[in-house]
N, C-alpha and C. Protein backbone atom coordinates (compact mmCIF):
# COMPACT_ATOMS: atom_id res chain seq x y z
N UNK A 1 -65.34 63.04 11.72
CA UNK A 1 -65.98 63.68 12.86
C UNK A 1 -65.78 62.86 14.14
N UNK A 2 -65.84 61.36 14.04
CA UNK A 2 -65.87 60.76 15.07
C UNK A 2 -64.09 60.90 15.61
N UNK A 3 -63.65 61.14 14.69
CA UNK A 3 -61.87 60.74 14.87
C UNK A 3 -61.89 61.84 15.21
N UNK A 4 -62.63 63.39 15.61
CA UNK A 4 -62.04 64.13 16.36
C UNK A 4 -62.39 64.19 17.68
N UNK A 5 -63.92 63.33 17.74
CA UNK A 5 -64.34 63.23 19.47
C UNK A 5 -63.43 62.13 20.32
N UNK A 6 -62.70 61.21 19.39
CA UNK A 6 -61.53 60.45 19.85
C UNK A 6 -59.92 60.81 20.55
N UNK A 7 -60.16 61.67 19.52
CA UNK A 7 -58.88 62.54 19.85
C UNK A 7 -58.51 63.90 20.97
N UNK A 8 -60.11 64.24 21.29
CA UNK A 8 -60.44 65.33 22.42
C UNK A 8 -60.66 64.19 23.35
N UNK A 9 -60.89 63.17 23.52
CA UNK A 9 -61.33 62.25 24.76
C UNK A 9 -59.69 61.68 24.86
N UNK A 10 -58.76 61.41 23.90
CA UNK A 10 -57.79 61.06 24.42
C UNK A 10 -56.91 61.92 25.05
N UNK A 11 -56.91 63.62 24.75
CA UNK A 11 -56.27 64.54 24.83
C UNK A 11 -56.77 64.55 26.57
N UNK A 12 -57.91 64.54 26.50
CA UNK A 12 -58.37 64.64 28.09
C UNK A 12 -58.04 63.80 29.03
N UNK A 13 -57.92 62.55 28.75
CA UNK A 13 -57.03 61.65 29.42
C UNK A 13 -55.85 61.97 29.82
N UNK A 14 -54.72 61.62 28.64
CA UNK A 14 -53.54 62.18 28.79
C UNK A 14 -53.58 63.52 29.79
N UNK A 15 -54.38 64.78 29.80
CA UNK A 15 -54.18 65.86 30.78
C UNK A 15 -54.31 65.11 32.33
N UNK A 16 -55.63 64.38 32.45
CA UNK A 16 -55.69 63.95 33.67
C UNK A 16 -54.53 62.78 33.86
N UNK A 17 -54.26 62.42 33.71
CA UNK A 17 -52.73 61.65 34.13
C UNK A 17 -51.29 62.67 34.32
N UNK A 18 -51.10 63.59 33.71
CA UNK A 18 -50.49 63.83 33.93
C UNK A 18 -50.62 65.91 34.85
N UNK A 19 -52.24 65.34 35.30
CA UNK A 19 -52.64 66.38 36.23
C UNK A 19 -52.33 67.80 35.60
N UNK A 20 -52.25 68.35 34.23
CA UNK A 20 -52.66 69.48 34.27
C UNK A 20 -53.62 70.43 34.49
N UNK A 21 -53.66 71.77 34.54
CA UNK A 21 -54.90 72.18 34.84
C UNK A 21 -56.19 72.31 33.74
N UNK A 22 -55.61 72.50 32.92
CA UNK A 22 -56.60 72.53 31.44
C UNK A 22 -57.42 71.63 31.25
N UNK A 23 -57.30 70.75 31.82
CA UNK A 23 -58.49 69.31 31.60
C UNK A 23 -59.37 70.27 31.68
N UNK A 24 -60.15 70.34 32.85
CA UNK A 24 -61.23 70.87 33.11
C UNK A 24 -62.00 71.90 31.88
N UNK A 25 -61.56 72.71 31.63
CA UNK A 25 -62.33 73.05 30.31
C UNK A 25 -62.25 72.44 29.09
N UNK A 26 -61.04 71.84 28.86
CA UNK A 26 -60.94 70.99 27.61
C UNK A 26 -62.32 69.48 27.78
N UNK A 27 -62.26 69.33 28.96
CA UNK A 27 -63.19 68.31 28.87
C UNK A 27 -64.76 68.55 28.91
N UNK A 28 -65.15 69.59 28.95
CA UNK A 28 -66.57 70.64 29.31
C UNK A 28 -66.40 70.70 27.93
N UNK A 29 -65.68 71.32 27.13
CA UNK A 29 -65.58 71.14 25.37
C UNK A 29 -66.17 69.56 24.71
N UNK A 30 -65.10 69.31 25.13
CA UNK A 30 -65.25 67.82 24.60
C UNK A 30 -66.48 66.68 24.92
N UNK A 31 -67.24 66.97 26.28
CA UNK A 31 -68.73 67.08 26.16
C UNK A 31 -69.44 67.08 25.53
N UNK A 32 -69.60 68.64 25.34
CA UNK A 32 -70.53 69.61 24.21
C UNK A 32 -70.40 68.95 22.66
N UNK A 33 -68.46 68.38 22.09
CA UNK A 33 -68.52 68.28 21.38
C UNK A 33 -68.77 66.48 21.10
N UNK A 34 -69.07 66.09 21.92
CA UNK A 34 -69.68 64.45 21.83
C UNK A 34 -71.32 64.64 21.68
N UNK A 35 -72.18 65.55 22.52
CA UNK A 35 -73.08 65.47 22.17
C UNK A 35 -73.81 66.15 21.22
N UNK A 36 -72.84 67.20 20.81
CA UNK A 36 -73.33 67.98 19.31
C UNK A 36 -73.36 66.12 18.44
N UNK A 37 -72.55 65.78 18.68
CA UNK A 37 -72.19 64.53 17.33
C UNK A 37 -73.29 63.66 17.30
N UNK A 38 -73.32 62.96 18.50
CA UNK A 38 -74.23 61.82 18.92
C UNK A 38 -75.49 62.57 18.98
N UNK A 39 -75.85 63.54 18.60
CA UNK A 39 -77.26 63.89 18.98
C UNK A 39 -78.35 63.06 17.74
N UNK A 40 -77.54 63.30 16.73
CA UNK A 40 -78.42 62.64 15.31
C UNK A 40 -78.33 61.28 15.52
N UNK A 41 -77.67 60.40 15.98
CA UNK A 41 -77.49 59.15 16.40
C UNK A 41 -78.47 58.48 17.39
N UNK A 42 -78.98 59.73 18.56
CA UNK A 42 -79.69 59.19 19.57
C UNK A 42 -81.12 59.02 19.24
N UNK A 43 -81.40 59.18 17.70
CA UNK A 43 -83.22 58.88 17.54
C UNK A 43 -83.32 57.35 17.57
N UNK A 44 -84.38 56.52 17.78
CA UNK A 44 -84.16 55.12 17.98
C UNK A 44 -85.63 55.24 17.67
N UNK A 45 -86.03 54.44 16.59
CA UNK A 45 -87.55 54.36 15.58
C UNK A 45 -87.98 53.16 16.88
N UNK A 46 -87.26 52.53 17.12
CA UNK A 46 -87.90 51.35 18.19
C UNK A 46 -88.38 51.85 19.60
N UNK A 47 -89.89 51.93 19.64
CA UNK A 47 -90.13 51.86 21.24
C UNK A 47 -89.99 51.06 21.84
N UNK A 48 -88.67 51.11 23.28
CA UNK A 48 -88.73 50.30 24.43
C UNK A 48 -89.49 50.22 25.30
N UNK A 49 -90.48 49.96 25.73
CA UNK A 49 -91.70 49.47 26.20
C UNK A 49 -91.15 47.75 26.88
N UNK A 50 -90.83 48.31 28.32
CA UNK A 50 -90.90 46.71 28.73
C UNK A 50 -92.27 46.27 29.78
């Protein structure tokens, strides 16, 4: 799973370097599909309380 949010973040790169137009929705994807992933990741049992 992670090796495909790697591979949409590199794909998006590569577009912006070489300025195609497709970034732009490919990367609005690739968003959505980082934070579908990381969402179960972002619970943190530790309260930060400084």
């Amino acid at each position: 799973m992670m090796l495909s949010m790697f591979v949409l973040w590199t794909i998006v790169f590569v577009g912006i370097f070489v300025r195609r137009r497709w970034v732009i929705p490919v990367s609005l994807v690739t968003i959505i599909w980082t934070v579908v992933l990381l969402r179960p990741h972002m619970t943190d049992p530790i309260p930060l309380n400084f």
